[in-house]
PDB file of N, CA and C in Angstrom:
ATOM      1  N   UNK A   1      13.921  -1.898   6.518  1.00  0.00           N
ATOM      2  CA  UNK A   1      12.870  -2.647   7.178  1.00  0.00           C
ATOM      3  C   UNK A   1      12.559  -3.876   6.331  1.00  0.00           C
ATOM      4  N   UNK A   2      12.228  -4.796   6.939  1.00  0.00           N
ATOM      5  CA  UNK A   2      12.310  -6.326   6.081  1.00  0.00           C
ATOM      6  C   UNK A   2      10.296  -6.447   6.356  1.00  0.00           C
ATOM      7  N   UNK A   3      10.063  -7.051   5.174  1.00  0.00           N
ATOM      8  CA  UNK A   3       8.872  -7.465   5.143  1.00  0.00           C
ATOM      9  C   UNK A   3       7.958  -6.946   4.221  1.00  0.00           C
ATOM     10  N   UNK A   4       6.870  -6.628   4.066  1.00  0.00           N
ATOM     11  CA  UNK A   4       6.199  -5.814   3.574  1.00  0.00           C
ATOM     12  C   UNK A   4       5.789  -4.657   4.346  1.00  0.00           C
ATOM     13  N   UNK A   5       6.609  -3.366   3.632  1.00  0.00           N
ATOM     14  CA  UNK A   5       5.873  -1.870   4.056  1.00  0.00           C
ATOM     15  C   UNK A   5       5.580  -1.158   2.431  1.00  0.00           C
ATOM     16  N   UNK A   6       5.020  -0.009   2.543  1.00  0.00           N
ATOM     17  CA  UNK A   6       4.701   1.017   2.189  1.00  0.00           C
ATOM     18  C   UNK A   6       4.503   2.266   2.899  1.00  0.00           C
ATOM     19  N   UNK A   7       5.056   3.082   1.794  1.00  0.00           N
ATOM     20  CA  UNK A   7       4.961   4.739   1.653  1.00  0.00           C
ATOM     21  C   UNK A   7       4.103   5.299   0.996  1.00  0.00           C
ATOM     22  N   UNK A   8       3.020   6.429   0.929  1.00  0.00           N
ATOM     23  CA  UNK A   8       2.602   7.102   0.357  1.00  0.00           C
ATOM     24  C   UNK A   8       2.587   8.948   0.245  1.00  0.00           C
ATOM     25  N   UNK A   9       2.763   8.852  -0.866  1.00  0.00           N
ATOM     26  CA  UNK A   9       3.270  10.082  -1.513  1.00  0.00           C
ATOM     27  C   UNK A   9       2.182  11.178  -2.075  1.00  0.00           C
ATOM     28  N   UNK A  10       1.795  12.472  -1.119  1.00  0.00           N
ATOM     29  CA  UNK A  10       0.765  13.224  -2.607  1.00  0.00           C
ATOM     30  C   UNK A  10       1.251  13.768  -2.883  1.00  0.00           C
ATOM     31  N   UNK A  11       1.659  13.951  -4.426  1.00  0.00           N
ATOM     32  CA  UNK A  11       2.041  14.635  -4.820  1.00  0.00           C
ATOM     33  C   UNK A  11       1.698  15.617  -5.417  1.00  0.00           C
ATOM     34  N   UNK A  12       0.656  15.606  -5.484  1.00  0.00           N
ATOM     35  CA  UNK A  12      -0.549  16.844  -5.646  1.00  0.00           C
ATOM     36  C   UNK A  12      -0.382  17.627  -4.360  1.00  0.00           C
ATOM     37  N   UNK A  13      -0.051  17.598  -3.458  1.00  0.00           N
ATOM     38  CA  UNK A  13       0.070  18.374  -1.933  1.00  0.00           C
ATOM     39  C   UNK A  13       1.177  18.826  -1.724  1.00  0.00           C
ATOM     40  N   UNK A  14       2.419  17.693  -2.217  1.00  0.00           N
ATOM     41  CA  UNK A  14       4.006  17.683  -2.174  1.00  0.00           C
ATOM     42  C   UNK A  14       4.194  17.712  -0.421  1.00  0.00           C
ATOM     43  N   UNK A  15       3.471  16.294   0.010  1.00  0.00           N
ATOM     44  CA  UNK A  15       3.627  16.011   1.526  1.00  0.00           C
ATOM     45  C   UNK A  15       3.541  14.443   1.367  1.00  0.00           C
ATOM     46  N   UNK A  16       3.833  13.780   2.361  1.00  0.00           N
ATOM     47  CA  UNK A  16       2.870  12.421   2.479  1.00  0.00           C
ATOM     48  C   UNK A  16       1.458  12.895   2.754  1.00  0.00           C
ATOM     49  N   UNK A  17       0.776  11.365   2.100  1.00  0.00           N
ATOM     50  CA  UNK A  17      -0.677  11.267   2.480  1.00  0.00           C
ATOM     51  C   UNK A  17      -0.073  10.861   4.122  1.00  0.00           C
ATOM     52  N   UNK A  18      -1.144  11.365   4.945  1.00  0.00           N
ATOM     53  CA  UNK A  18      -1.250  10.572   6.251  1.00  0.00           C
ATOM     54  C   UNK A  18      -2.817   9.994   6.560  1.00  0.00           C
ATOM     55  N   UNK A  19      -2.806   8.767   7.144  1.00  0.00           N
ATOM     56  CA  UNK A  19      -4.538   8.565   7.261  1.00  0.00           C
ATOM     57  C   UNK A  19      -4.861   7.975   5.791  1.00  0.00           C
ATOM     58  N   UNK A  20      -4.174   6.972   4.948  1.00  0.00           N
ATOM     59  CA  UNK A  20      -4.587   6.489   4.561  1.00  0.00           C
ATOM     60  C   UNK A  20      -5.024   5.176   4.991  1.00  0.00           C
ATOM     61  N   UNK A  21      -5.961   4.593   4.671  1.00  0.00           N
ATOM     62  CA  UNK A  21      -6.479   2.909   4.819  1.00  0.00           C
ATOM     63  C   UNK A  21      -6.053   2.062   3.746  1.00  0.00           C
ATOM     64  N   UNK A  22      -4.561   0.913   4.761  1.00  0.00           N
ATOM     65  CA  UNK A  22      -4.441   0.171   3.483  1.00  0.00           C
ATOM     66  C   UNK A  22      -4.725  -1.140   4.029  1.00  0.00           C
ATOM     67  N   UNK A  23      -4.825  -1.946   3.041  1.00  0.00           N
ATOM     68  CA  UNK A  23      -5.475  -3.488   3.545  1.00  0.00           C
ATOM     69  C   UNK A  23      -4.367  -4.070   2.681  1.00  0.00           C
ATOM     70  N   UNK A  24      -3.628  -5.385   2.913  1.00  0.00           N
ATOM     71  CA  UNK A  24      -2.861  -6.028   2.976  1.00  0.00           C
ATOM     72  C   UNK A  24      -3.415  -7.388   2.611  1.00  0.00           C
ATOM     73  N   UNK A  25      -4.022  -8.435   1.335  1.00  0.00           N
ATOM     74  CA  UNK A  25      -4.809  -9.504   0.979  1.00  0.00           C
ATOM     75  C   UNK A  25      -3.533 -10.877   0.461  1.00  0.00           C
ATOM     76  N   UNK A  26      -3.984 -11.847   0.645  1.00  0.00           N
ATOM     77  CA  UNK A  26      -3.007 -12.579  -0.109  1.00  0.00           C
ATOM     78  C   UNK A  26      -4.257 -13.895  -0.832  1.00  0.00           C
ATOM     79  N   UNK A  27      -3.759 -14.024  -1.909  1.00  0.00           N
ATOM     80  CA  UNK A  27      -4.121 -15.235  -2.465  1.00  0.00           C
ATOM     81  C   UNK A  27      -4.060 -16.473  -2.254  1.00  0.00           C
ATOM     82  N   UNK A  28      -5.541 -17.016  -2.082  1.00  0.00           N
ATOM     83  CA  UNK A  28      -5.602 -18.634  -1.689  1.00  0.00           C
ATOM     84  C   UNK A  28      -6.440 -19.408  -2.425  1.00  0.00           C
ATOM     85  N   UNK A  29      -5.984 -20.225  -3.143  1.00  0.00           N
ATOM     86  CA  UNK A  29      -7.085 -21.032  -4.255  1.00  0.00           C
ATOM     87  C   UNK A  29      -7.895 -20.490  -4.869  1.00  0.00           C
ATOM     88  N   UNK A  30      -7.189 -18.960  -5.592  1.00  0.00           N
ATOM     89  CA  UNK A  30      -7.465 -17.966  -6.481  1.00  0.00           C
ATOM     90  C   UNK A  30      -8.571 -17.148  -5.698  1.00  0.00           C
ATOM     91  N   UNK A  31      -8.489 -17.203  -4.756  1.00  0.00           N
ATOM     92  CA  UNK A  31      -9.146 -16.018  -3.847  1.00  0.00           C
ATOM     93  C   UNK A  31      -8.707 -14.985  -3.221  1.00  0.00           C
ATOM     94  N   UNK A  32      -8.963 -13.825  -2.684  1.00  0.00           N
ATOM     95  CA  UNK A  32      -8.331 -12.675  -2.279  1.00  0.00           C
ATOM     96  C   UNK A  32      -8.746 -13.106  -0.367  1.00  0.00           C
ATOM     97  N   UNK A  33      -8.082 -13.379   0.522  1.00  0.00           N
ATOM     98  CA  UNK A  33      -8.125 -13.342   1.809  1.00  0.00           C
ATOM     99  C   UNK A  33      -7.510 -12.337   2.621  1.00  0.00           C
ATOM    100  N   UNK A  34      -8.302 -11.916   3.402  1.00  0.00           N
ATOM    101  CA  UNK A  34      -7.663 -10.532   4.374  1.00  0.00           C
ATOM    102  C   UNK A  34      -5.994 -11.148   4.749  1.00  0.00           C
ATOM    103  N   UNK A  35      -5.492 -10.509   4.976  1.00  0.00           N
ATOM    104  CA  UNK A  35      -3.709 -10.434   5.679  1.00  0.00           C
ATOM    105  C   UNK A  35      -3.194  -9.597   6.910  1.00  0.00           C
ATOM    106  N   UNK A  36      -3.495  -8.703   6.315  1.00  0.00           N
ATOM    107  CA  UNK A  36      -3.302  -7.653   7.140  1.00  0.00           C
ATOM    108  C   UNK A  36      -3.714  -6.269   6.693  1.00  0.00           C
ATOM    109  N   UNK A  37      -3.753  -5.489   7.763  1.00  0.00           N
ATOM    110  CA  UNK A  37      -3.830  -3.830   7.255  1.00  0.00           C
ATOM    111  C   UNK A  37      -3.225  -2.837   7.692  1.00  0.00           C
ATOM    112  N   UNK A  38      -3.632  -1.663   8.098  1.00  0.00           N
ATOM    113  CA  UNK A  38      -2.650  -0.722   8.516  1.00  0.00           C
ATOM    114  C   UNK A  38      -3.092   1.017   8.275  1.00  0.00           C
ATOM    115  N   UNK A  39      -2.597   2.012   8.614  1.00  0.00           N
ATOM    116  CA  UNK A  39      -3.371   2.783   8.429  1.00  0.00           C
ATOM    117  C   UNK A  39      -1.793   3.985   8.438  1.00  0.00           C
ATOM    118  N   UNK A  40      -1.651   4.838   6.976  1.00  0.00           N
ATOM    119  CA  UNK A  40      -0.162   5.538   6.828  1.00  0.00           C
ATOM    120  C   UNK A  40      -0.295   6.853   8.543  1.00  0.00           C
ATOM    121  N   UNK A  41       0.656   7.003   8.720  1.00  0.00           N
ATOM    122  CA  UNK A  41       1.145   7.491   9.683  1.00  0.00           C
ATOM    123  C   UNK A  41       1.354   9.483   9.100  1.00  0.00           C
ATOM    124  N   UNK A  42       1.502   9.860   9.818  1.00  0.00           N
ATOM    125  CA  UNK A  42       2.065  11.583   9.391  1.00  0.00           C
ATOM    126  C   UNK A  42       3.010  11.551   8.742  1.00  0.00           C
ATOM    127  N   UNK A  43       3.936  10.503   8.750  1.00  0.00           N
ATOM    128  CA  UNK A  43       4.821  11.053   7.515  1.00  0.00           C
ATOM    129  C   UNK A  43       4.438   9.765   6.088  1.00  0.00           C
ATOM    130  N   UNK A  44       3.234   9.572   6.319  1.00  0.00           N
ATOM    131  CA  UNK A  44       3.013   8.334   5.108  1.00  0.00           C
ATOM    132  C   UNK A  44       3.357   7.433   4.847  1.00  0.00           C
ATOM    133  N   UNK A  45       3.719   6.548   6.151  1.00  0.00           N
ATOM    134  CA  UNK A  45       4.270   5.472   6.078  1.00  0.00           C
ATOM    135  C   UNK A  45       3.432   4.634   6.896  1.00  0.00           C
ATOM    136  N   UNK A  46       3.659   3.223   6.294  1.00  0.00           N
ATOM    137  CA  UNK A  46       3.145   2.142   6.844  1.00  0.00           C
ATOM    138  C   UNK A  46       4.219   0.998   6.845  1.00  0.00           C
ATOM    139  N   UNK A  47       4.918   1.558   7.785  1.00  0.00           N
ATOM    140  CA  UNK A  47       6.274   0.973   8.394  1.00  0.00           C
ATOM    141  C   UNK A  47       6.155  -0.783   7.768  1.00  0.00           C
ATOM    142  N   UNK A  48       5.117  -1.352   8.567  1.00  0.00           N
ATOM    143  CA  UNK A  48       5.505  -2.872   8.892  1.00  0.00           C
ATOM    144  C   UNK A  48       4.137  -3.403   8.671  1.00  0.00           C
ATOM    145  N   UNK A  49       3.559  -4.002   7.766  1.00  0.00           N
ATOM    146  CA  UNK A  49       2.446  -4.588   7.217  1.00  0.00           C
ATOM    147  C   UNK A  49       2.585  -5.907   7.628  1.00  0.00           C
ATOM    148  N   UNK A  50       3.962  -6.935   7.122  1.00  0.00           N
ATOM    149  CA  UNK A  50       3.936  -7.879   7.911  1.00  0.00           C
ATOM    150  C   UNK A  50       5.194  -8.354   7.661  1.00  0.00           C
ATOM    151  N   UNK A  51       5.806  -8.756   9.246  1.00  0.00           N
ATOM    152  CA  UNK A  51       7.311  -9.236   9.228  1.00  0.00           C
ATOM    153  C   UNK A  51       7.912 -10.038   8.328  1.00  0.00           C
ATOM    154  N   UNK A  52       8.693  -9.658   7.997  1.00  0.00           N
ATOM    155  CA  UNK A  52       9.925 -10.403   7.311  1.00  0.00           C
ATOM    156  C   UNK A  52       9.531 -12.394   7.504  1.00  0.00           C
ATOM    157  N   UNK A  53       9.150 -12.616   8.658  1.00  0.00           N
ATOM    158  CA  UNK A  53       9.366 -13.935   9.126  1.00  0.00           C
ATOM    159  C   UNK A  53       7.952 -14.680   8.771  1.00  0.00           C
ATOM    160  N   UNK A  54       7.133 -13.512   8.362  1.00  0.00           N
ATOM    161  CA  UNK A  54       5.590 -14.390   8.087  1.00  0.00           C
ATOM    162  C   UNK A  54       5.402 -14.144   6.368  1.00  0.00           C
ATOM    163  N   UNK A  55       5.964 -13.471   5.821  1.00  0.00           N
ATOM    164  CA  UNK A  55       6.264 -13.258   4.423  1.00  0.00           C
ATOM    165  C   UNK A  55       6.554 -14.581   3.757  1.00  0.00           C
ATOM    166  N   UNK A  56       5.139 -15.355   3.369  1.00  0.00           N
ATOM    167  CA  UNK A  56       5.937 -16.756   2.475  1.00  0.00           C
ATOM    168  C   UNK A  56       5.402 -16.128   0.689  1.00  0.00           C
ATOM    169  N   UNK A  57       6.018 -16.930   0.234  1.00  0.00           N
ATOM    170  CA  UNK A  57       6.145 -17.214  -1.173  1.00  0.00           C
ATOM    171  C   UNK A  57       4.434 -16.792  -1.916  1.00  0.00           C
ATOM    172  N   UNK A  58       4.021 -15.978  -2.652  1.00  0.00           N
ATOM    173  CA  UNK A  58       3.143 -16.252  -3.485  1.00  0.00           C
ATOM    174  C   UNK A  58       2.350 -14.604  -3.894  1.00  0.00           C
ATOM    175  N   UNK A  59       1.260 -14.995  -4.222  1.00  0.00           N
ATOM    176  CA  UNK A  59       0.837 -14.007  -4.469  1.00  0.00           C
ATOM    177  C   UNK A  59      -0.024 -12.793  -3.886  1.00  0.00           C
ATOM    178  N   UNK A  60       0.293 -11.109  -3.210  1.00  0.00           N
ATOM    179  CA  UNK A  60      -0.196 -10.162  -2.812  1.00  0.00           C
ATOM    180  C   UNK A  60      -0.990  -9.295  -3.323  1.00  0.00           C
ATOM    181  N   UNK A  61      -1.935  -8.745  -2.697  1.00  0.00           N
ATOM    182  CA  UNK A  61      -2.515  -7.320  -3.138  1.00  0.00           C
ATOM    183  C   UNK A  61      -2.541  -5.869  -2.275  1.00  0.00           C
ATOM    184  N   UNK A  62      -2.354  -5.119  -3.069  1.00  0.00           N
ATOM    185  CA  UNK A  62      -2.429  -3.775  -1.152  1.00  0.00           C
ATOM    186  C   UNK A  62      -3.303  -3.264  -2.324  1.00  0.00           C
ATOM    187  N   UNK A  63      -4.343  -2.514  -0.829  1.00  0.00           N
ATOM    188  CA  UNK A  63      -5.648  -1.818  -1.636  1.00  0.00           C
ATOM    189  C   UNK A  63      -5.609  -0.855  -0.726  1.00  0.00           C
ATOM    190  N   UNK A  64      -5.117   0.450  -1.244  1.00  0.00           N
ATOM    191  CA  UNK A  64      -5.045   1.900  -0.945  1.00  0.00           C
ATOM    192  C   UNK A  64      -6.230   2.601  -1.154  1.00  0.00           C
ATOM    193  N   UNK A  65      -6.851   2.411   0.019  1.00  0.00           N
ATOM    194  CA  UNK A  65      -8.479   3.260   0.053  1.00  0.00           C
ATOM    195  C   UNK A  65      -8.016   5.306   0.134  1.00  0.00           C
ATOM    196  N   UNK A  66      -8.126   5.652  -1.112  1.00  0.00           N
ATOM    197  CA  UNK A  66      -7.461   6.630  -1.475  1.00  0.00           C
ATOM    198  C   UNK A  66      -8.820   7.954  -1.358  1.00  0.00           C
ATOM    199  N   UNK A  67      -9.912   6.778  -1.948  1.00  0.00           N
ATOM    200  CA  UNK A  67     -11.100   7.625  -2.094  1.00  0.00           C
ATOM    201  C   UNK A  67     -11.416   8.514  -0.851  1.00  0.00           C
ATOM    202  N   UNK A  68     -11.766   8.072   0.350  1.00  0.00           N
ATOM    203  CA  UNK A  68     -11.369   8.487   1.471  1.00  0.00           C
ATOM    204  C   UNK A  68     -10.457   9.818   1.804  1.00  0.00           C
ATOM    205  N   UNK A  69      -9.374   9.781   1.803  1.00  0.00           N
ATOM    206  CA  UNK A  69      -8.528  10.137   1.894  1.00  0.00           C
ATOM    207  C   UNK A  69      -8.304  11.805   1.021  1.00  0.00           C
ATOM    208  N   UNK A  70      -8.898  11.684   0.200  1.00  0.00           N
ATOM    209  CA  UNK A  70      -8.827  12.896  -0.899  1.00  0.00           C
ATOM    210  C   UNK A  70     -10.545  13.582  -0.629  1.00  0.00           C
ATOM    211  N   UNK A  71     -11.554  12.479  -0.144  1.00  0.00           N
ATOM    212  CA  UNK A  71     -12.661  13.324   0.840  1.00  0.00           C
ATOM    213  C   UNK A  71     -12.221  14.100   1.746  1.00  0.00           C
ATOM    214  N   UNK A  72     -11.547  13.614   2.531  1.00  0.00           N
ATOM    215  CA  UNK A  72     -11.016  14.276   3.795  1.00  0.00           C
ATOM    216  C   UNK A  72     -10.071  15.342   3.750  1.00  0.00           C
ATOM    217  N   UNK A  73      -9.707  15.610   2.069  1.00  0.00           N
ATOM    218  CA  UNK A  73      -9.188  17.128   1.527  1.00  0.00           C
ATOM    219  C   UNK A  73      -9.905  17.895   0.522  1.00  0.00           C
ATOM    220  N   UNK A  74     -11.155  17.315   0.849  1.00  0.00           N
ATOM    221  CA  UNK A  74     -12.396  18.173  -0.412  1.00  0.00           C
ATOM    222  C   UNK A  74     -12.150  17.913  -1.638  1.00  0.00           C
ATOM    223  N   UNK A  75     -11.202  16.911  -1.970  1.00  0.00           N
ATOM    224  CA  UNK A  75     -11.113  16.684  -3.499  1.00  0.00           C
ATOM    225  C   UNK A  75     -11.317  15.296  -4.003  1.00  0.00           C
ATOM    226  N   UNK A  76     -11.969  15.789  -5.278  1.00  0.00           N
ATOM    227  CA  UNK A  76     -12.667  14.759  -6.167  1.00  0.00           C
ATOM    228  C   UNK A  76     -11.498  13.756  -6.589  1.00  0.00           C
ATOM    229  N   UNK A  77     -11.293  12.296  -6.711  1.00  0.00           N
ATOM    230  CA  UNK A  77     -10.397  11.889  -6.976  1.00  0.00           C
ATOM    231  C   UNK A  77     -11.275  10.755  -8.334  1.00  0.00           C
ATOM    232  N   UNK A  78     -10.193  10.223  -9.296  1.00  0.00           N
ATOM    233  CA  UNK A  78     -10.748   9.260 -10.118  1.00  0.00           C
ATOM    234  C   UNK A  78     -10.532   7.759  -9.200  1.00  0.00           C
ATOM    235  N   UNK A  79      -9.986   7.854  -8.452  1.00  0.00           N
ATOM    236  CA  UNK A  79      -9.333   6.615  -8.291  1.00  0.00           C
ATOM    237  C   UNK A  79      -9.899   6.409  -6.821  1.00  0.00           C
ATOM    238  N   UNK A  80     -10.770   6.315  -6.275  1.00  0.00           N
ATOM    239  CA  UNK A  80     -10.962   5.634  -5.073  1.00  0.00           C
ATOM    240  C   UNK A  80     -10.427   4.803  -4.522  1.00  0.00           C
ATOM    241  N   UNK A  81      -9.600   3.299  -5.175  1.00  0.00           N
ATOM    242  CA  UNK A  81      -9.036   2.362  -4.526  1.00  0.00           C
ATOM    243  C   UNK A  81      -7.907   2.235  -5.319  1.00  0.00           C
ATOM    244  N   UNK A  82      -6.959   2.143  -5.061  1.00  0.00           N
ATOM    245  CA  UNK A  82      -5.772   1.778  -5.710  1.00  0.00           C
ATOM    246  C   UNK A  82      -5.180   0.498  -5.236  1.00  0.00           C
ATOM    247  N   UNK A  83      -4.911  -0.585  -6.461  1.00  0.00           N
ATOM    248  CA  UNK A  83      -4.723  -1.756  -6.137  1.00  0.00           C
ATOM    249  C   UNK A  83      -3.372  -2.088  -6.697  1.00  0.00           C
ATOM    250  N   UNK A  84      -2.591  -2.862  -5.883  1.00  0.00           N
ATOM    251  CA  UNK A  84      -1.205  -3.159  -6.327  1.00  0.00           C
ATOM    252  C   UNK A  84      -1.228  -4.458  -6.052  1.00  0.00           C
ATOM    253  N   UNK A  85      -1.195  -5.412  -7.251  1.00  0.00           N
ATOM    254  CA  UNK A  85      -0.561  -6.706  -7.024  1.00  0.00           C
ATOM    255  C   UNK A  85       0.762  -7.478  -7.266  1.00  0.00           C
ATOM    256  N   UNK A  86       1.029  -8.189  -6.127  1.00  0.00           N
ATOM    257  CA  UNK A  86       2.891  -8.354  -5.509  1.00  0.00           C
ATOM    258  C   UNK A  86       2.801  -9.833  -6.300  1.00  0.00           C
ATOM    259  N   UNK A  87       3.805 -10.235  -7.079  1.00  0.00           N
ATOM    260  CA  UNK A  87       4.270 -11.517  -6.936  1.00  0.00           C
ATOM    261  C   UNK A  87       5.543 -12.173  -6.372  1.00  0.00           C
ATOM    262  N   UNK A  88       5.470 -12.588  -5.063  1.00  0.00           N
ATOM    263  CA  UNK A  88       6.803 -12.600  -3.921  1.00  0.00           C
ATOM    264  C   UNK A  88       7.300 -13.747  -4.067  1.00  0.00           C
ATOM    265  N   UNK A  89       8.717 -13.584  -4.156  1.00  0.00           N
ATOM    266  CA  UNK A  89       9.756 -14.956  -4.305  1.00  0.00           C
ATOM    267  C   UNK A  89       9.909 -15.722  -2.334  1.00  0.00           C
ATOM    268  N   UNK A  90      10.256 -16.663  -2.529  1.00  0.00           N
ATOM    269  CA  UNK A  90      10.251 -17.732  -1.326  1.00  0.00           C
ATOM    270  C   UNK A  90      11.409 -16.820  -0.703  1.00  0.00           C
ATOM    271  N   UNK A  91      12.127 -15.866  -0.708  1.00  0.00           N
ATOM    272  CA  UNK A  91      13.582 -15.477  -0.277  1.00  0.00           C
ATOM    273  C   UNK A  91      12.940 -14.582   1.133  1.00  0.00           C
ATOM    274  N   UNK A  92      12.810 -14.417   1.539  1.00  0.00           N
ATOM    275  CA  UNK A  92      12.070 -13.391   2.937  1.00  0.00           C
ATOM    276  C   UNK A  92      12.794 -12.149   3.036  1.00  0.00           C
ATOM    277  N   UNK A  93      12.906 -11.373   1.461  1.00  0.00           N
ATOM    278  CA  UNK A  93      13.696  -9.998   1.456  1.00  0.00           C
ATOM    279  C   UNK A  93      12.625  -9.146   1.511  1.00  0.00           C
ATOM    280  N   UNK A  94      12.940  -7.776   2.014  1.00  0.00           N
ATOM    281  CA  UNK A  94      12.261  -7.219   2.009  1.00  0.00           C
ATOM    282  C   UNK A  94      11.874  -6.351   0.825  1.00  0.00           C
ATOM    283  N   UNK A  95      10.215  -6.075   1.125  1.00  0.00           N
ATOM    284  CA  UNK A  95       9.304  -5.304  -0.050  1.00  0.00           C
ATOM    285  C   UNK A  95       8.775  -4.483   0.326  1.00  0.00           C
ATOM    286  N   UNK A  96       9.458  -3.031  -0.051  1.00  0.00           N
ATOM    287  CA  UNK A  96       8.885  -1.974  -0.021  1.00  0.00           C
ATOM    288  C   UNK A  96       7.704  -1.068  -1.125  1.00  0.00           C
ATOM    289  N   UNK A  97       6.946  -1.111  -0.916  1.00  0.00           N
ATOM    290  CA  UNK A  97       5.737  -0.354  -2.049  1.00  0.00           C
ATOM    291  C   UNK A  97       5.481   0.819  -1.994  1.00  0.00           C
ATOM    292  N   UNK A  98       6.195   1.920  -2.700  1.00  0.00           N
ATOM    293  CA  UNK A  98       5.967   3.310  -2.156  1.00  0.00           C
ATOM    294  C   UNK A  98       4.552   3.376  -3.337  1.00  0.00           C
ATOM    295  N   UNK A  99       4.169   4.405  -3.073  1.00  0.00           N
ATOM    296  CA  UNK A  99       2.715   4.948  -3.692  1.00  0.00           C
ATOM    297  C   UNK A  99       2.971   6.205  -4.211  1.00  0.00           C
ATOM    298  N   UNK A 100       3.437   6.679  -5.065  1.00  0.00           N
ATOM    299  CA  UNK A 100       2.721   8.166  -4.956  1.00  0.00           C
ATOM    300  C   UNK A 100       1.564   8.988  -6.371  1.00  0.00           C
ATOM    301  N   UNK A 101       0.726   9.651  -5.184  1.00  0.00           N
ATOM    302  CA  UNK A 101      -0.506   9.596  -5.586  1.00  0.00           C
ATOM    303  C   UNK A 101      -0.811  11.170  -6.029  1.00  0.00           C
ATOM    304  N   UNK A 102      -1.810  11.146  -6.493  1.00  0.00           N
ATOM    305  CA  UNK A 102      -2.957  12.748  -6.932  1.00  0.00           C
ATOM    306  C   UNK A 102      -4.190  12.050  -7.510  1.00  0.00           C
ATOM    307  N   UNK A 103      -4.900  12.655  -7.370  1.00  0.00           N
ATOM    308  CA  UNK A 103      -6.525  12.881  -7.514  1.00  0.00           C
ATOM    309  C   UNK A 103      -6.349  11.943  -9.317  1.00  0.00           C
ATOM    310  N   UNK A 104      -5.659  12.202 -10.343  1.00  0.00           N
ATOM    311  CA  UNK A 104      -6.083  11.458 -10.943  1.00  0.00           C
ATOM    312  C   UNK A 104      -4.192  10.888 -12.138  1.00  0.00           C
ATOM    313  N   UNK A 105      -4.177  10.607 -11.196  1.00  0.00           N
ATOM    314  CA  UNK A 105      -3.016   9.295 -11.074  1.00  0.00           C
ATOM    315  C   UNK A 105      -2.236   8.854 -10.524  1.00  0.00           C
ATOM    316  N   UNK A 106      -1.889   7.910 -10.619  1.00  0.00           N
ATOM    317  CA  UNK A 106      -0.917   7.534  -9.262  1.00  0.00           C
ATOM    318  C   UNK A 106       0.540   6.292 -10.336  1.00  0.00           C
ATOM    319  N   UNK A 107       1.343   6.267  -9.111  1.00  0.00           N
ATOM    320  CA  UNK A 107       2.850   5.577  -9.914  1.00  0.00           C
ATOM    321  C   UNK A 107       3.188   4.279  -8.799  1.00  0.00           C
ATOM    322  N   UNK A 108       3.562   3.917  -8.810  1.00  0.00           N
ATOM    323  CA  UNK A 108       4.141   2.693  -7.363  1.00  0.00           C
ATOM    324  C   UNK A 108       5.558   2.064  -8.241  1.00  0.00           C
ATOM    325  N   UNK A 109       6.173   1.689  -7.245  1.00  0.00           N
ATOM    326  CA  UNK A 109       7.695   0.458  -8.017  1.00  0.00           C
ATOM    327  C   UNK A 109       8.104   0.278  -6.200  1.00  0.00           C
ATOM    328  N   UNK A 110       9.273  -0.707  -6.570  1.00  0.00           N
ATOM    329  CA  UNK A 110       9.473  -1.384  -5.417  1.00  0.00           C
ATOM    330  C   UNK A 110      10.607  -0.588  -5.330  1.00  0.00           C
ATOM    331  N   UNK A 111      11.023  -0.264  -3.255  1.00  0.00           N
ATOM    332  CA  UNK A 111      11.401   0.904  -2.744  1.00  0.00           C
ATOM    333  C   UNK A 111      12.789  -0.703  -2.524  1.00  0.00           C
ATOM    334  N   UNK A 112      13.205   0.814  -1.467  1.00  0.00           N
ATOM    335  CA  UNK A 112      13.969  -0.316  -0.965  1.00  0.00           C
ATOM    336  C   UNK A 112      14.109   0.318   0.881  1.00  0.00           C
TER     337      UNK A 112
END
């Protein structure tokens, strides 16, 4: 898949998260502006955040509202928001961000 997606992983559960809230921000004259969002699916994916063809050059953030998410399994988490910031080359390849998470840590690297 070309563009920006993500996966998320609990691995504290050894399932995907499903029903997470992720928000998708990009940087503009050192500001954080909405982009896009998305919300992981049953198998923890958030396929297509944003096409391949609207993907320009610069700088990203994905903010994995996690806190949520670990409410909605009775467990206490340290990490309420998990923030990943992208620095994207002008090339329109695709960027995959897998996640995987537990209550008190989490790992990310670029998928493919």
């Amino acid at each position: 898949m070309s563009g920006i997606s993500t996966h998320v992983l609990d691995t504290s559960q050894g399932k995907p998260a499903s029903e997470v809230r992720i928000r998708l921000e990009v940087c503009v004259d050192e500001e954080w502006a909405p982009y896009a969002s998305g919300i992981t699916d049953s198998d923890g994916r958030c396929a297509q955040l944003v096409p391949a063809a609207n993907v320009e050059a610069g700088k990203y953030r994905i903010v994995f509202e996690t806190g949520a998410y670990f409410d909605g399994l009775g467990i206490a988490t340290l990490y309420p928001e998990i923030v990943v910031i992208l620095q994207i080359a002008s090339d329109r390849s695709s960027y995959h961000i897998p996640l995987l998470l537990s209550p008190f840590g989490y790992s990310t690297y670029r998928g493919s």
